[in-house]
C-alpha atoms as a PDB file:
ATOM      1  CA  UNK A   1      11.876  -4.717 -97.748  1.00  0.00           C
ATOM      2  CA  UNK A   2      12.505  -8.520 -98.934  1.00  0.00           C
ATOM      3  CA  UNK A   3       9.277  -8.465-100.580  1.00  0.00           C
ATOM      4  CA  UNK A   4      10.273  -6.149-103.354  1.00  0.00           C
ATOM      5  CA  UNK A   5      13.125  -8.608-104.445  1.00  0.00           C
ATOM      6  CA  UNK A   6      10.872 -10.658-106.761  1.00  0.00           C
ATOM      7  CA  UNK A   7      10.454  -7.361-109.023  1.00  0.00           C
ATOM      8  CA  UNK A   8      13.896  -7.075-109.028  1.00  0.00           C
ATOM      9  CA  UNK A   9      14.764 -10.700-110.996  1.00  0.00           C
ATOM     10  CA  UNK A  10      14.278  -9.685-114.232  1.00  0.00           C
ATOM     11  CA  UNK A  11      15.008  -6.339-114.811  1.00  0.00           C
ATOM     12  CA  UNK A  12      18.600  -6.182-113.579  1.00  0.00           C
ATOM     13  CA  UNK A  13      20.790  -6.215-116.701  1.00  0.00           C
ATOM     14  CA  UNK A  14      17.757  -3.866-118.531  1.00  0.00           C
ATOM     15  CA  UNK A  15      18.131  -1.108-116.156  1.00  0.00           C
ATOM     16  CA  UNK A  16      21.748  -1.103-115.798  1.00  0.00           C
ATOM     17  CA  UNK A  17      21.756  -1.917-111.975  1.00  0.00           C
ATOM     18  CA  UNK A  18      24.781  -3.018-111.086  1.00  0.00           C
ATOM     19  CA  UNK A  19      25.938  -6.192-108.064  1.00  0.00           C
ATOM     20  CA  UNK A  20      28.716  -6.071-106.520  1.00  0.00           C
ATOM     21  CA  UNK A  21      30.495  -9.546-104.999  1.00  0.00           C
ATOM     22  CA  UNK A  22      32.036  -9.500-101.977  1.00  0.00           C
ATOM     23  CA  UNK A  23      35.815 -11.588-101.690  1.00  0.00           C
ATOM     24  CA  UNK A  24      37.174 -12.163 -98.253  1.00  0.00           C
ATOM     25  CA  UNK A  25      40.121  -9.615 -97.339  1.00  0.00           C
ATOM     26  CA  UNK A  26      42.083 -11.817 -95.668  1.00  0.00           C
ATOM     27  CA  UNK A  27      42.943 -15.809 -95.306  1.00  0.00           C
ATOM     28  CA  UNK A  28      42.671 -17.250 -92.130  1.00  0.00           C
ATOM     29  CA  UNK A  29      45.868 -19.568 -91.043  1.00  0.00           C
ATOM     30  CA  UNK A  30      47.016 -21.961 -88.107  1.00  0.00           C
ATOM     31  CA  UNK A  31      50.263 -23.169 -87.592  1.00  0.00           C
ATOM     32  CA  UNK A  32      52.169 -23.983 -84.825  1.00  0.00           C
ATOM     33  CA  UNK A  33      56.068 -24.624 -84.409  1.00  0.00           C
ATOM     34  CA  UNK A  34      57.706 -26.089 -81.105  1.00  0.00           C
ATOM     35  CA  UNK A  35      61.343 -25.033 -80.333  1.00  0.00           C
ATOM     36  CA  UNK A  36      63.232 -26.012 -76.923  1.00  0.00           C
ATOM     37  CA  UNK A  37      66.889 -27.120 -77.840  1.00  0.00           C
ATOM     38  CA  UNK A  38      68.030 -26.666 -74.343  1.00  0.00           C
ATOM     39  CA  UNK A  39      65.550 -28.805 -73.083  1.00  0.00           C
ATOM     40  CA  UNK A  40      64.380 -26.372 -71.121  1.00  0.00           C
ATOM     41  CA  UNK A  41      60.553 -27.148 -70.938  1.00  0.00           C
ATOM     42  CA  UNK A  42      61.868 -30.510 -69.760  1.00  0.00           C
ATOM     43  CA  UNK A  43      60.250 -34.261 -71.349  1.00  0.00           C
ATOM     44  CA  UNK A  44      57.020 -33.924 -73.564  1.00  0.00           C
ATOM     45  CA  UNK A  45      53.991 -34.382 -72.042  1.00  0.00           C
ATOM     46  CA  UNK A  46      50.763 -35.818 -73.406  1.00  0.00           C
ATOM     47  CA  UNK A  47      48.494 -33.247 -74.769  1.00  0.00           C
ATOM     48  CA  UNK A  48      50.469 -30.786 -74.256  1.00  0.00           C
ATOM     49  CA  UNK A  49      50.837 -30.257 -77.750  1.00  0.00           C
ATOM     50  CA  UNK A  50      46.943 -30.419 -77.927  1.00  0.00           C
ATOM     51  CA  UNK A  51      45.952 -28.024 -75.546  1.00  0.00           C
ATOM     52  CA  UNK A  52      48.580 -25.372 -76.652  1.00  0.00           C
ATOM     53  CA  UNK A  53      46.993 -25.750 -80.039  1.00  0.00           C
ATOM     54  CA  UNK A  54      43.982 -25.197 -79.236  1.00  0.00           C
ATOM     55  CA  UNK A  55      44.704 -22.253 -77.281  1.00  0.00           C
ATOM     56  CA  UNK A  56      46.559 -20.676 -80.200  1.00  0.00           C
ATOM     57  CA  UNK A  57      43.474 -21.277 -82.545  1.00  0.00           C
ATOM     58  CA  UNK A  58      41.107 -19.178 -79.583  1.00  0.00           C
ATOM     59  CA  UNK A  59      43.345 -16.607 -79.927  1.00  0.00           C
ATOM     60  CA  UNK A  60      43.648 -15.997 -83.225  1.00  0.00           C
ATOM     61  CA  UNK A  61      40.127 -16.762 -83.704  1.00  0.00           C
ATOM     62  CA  UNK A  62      39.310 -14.379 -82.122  1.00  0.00           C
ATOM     63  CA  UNK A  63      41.793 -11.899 -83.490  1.00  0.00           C
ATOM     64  CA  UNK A  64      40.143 -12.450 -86.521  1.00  0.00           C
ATOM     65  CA  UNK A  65      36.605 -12.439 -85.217  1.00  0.00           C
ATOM     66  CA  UNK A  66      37.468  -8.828 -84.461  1.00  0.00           C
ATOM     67  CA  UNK A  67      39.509  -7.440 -87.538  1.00  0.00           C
ATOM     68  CA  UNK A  68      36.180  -9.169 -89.340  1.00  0.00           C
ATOM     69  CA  UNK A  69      33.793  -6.853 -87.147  1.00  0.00           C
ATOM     70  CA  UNK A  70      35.904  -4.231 -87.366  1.00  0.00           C
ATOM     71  CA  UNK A  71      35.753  -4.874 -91.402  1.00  0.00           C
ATOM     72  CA  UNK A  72      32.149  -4.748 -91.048  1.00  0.00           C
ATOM     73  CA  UNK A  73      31.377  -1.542 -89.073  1.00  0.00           C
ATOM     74  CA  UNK A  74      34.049   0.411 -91.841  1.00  0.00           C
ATOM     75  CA  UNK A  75      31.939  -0.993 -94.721  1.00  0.00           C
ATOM     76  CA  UNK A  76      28.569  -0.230 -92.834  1.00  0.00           C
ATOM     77  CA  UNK A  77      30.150   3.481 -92.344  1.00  0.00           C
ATOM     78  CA  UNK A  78      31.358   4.077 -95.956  1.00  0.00           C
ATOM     79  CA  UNK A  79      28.011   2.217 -97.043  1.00  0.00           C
ATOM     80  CA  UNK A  80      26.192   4.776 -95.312  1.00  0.00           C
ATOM     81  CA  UNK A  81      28.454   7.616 -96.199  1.00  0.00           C
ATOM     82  CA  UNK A  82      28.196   6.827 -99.933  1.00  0.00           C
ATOM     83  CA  UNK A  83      23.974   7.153 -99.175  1.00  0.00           C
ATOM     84  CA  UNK A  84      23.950  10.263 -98.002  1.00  0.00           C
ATOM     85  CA  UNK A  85      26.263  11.490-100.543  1.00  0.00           C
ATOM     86  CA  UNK A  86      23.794  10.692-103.268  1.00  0.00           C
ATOM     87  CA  UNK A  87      21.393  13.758-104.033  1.00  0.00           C
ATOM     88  CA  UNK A  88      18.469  12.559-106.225  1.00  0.00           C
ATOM     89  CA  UNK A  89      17.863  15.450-108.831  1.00  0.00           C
ATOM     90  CA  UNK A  90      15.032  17.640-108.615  1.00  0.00           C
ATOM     91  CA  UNK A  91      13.232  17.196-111.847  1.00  0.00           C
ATOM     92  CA  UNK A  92      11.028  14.082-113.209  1.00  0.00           C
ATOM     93  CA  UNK A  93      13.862  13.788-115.943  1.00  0.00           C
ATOM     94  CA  UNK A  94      16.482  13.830-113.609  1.00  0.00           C
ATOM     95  CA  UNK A  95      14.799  11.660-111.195  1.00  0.00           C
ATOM     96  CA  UNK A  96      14.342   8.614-114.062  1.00  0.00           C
ATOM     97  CA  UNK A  97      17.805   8.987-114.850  1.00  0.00           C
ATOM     98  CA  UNK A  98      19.102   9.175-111.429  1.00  0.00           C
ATOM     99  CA  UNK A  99      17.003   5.887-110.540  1.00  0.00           C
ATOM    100  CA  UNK A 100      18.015   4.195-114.106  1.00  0.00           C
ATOM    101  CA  UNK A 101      21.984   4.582-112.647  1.00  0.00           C
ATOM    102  CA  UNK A 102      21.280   3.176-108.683  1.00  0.00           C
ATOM    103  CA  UNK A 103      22.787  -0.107-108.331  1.00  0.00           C
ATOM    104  CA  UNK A 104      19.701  -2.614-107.633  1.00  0.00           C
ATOM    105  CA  UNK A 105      21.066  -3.319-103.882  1.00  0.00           C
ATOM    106  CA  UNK A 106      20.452   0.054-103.198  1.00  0.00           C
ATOM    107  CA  UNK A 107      16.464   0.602-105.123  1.00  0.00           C
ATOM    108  CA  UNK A 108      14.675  -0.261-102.097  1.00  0.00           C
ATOM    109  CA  UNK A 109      16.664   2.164 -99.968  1.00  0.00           C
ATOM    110  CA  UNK A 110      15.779   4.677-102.518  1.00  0.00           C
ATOM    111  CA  UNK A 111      11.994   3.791-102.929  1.00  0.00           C
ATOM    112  CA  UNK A 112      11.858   4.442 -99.555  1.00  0.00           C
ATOM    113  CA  UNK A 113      13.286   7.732 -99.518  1.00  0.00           C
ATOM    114  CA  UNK A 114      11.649   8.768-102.778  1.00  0.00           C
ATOM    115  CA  UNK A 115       8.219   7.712-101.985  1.00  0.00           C
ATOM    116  CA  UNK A 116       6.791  11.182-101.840  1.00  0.00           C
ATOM    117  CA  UNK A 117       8.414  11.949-105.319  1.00  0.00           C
ATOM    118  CA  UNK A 118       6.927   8.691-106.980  1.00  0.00           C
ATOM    119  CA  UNK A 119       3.624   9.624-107.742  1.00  0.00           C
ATOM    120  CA  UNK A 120       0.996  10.045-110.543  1.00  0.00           C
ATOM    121  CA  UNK A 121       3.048  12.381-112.129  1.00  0.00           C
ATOM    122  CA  UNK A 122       5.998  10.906-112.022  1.00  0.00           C
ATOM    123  CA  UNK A 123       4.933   7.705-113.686  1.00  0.00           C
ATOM    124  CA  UNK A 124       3.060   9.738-116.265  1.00  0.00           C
ATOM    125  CA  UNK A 125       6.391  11.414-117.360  1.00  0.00           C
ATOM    126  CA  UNK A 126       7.589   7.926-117.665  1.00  0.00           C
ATOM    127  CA  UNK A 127       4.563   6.679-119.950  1.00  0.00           C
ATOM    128  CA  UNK A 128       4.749   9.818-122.455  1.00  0.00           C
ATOM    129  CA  UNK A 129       8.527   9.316-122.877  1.00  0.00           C
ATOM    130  CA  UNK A 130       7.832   5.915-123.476  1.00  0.00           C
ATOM    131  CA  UNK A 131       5.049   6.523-125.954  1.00  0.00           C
ATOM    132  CA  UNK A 132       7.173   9.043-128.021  1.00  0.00           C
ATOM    133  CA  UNK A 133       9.697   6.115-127.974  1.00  0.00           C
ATOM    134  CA  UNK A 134       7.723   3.356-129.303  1.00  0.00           C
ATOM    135  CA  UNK A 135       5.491   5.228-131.915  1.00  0.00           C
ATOM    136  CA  UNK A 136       8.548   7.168-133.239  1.00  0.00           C
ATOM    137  CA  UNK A 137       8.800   7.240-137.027  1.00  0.00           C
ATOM    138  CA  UNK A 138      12.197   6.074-137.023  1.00  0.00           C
ATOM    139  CA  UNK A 139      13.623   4.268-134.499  1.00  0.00           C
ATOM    140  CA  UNK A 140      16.999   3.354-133.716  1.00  0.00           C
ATOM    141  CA  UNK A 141      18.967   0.888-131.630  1.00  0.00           C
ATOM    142  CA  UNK A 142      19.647   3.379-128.642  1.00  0.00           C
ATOM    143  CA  UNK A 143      15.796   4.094-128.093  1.00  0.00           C
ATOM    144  CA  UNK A 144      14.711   0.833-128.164  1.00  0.00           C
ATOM    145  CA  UNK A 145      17.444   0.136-125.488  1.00  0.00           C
ATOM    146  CA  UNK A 146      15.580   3.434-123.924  1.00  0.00           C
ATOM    147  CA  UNK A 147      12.243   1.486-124.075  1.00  0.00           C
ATOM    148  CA  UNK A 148      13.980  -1.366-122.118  1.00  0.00           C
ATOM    149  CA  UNK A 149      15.362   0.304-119.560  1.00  0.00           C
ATOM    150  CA  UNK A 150      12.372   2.386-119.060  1.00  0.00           C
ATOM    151  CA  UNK A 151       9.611  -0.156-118.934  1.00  0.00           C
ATOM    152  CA  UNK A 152      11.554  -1.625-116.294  1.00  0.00           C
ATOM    153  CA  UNK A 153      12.256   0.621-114.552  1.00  0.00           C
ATOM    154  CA  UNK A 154       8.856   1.238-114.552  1.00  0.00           C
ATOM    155  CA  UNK A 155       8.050  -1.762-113.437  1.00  0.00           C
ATOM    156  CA  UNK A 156      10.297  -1.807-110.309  1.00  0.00           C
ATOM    157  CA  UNK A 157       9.009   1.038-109.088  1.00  0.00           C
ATOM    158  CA  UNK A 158       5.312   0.166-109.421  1.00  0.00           C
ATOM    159  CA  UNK A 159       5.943  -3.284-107.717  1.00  0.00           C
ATOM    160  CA  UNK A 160       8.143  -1.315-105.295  1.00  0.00           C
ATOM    161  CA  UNK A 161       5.755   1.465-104.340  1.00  0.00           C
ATOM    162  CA  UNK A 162       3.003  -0.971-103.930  1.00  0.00           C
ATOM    163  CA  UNK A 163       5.008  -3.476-101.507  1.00  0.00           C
ATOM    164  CA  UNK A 164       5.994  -0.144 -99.522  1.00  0.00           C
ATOM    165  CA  UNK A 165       2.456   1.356 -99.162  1.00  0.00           C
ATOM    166  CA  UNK A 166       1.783  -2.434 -97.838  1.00  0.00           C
ATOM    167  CA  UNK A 167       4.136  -2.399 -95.845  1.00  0.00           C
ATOM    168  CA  UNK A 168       3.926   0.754 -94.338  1.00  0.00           C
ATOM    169  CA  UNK A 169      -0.109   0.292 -93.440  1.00  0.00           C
ATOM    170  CA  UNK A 170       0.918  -2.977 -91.993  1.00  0.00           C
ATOM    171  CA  UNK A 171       3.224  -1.529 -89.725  1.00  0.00           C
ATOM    172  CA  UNK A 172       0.804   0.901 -88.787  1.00  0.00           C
ATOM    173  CA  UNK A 173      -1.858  -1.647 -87.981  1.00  0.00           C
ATOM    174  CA  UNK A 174       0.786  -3.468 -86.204  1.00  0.00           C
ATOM    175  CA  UNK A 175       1.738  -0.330 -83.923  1.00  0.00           C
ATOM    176  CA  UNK A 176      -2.098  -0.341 -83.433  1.00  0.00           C
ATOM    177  CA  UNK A 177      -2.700  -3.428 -82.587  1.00  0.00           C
ATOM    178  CA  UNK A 178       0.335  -3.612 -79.825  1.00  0.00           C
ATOM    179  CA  UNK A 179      -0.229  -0.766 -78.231  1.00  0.00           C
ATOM    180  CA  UNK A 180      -4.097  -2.103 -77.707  1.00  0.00           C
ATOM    181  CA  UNK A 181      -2.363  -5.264 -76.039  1.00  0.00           C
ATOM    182  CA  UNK A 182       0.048  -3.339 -73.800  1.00  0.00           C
ATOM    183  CA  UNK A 183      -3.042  -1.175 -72.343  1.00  0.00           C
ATOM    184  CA  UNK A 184      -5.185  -3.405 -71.600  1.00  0.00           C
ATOM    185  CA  UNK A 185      -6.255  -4.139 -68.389  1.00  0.00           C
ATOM    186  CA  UNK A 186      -7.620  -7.405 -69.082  1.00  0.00           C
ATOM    187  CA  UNK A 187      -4.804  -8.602 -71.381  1.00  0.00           C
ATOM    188  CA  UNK A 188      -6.374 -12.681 -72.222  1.00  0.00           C
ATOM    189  CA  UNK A 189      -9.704 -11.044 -72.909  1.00  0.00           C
ATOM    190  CA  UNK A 190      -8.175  -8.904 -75.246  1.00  0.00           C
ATOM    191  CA  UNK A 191      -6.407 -11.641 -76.988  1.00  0.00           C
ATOM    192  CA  UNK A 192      -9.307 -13.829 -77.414  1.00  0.00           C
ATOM    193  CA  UNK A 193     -11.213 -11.249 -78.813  1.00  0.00           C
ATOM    194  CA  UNK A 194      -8.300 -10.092 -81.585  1.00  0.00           C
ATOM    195  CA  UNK A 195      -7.739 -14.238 -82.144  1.00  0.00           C
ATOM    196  CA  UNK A 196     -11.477 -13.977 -83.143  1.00  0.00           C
ATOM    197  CA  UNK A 197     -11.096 -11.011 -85.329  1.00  0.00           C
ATOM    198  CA  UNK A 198      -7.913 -12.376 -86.850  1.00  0.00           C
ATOM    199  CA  UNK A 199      -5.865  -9.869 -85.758  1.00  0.00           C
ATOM    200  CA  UNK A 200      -2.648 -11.556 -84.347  1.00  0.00           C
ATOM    201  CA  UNK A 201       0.221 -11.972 -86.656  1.00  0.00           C
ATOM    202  CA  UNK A 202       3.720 -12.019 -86.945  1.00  0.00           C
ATOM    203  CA  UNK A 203       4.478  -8.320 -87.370  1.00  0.00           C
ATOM    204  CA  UNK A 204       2.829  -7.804 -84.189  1.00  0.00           C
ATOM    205  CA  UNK A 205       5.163 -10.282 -82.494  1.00  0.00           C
ATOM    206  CA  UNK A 206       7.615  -9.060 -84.923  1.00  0.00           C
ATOM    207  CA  UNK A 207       7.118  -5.415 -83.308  1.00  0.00           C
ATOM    208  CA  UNK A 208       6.941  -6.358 -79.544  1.00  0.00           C
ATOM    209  CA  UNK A 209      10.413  -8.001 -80.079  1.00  0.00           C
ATOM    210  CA  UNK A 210      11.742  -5.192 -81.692  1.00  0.00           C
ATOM    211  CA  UNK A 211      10.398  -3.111 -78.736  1.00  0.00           C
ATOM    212  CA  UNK A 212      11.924  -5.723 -76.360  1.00  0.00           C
ATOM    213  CA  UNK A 213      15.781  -5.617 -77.984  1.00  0.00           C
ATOM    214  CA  UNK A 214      15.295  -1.541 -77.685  1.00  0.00           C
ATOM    215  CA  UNK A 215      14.556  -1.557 -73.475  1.00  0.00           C
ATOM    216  CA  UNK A 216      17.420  -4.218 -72.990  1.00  0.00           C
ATOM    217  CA  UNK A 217      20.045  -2.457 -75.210  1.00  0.00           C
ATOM    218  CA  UNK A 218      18.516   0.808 -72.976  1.00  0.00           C
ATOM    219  CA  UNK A 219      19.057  -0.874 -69.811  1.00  0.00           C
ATOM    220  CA  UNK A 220      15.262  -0.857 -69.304  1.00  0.00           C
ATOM    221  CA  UNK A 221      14.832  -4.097 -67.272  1.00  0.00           C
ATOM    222  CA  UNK A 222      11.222  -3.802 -65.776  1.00  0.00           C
ATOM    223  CA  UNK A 223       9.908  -2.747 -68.996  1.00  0.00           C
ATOM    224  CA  UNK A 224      11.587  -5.807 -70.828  1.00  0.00           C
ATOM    225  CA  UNK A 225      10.046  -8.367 -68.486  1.00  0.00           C
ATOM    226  CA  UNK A 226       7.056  -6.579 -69.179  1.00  0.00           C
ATOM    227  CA  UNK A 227       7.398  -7.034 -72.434  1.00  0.00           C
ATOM    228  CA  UNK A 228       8.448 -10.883 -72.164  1.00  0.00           C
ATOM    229  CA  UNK A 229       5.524 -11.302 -70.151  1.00  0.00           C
ATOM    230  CA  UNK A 230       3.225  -9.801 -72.898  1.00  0.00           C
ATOM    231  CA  UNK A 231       4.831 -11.607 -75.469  1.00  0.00           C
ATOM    232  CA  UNK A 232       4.611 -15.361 -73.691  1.00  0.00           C
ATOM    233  CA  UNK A 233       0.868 -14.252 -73.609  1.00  0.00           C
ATOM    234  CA  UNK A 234       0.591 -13.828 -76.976  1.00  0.00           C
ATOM    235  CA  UNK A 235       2.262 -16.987 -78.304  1.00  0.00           C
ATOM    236  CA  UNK A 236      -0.332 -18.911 -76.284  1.00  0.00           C
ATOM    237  CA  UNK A 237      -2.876 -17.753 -78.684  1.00  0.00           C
ATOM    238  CA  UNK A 238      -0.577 -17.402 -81.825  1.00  0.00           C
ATOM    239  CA  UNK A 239       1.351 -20.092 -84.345  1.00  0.00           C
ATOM    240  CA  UNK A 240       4.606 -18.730 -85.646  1.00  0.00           C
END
């Protein structure tokens, strides 16, 4: 959900989400030492040097290539084992708090799993905590941070929800709008008349490849070329 990151920009250090750099585990290094005292590889030869050099850097190239992939699908595993060992609570206050503490990477992810707990209410318990906050008789340095974090919090999660609904009826109308392609019998009719209603777009094309990388990594050839076939129609009658 890249459009959400714009609601993000400000509200980072207010709501206590926290970014995390990533430093390279390991150096990468080449070297390469020749040793024959007997003589037993017999006189140099030109490039010979060369070509054992570059062989060496393949190698370990490619050694590294794979400790980095194998770096990757580790992180990708604890990423998603960290996930699903997060339990949001079950109460509005517990919810706000809960949110308040999720590192900012990880709010989308969250929106998304939430979205059926963000809702009128929710937001309401937000705006009466807030309201006791601000109109307090005395107020102290804690609750205005409290007011901070809160309204943006608040914030993020209005811009969020918002840009998922989108986001989620656009995919729907996308789904729609393929499968209307891949039925019909008279495929360029069909695509003249959507071109005329403004109905081709990017998430459609964005969808049919999506369906395309599924059948190959399935081993579905005939209904890839299918696929292919649809989509070179389409870009006839679409600008990416």
């Amino acid at each position: 959900m890249a459009v959400l990151g714009g609601a993000f920009a400000g509200s980072f250090a207010a709501t206590g989400f926290r970014t995390q750099s990533m430093k390279p585990p390991f150096r990468l290094g080449i070297s390469c030492i020749g040793w024959d005292p007997e003589g037993v590889l017999g006189p140099p030869q030109g490039g010979h040097i060369a070509r054992l050099e570059f062989r060496r850097r393949l190698e370990k190239d490619a050694k590294a290539r794979e400790e980095f992939s194998h770096m990757v699908r580790e992180e990708k595993e604890r990423h998603r084992a960290r996930r699903e060992a997060r339990v949001p609570p079950e109460t509005n206050e517990g919810l706000v708090e809960y949110l308040l503490d999720t590192e900012a990477r990880e709010i989308e992810f969250e929106i998304a799993r939430l979205r059926q707990r963000l809702t009128k209410d929710f937001f309401e318990h937000i705006q009466i905590e807030l309201a006791n906050l601000r109109f307090a008789v005395v107020k102290t340095k804690e609750m205005e941070d409290r007011v901070i974090e809160l309204e943006a919090i608040q914030k993020v999660l209005l811009e969020g929800t918002e840009a998922y609904d989108k986001m989620e009826g656009d995919l729907v109308l996308s789904k729609e709008r393929l499968m209307k392609i891949l039925q019909s019998k008279d495929r360029n009719s069909t695509l003249l008349e959507m071109v005329e209603r403004n109905e081709l777009s990017r998430s459609v094309l964005a969808l049919l490849d999506e369906n395309i990388a599924g059948a190959l990594k399935n081993d579905q050839k005939e209904a890839a070329a299918f696929m292919e076939n649809v989509r070179a129609a389409i870009l006839k009658y679409i600008t990416i």
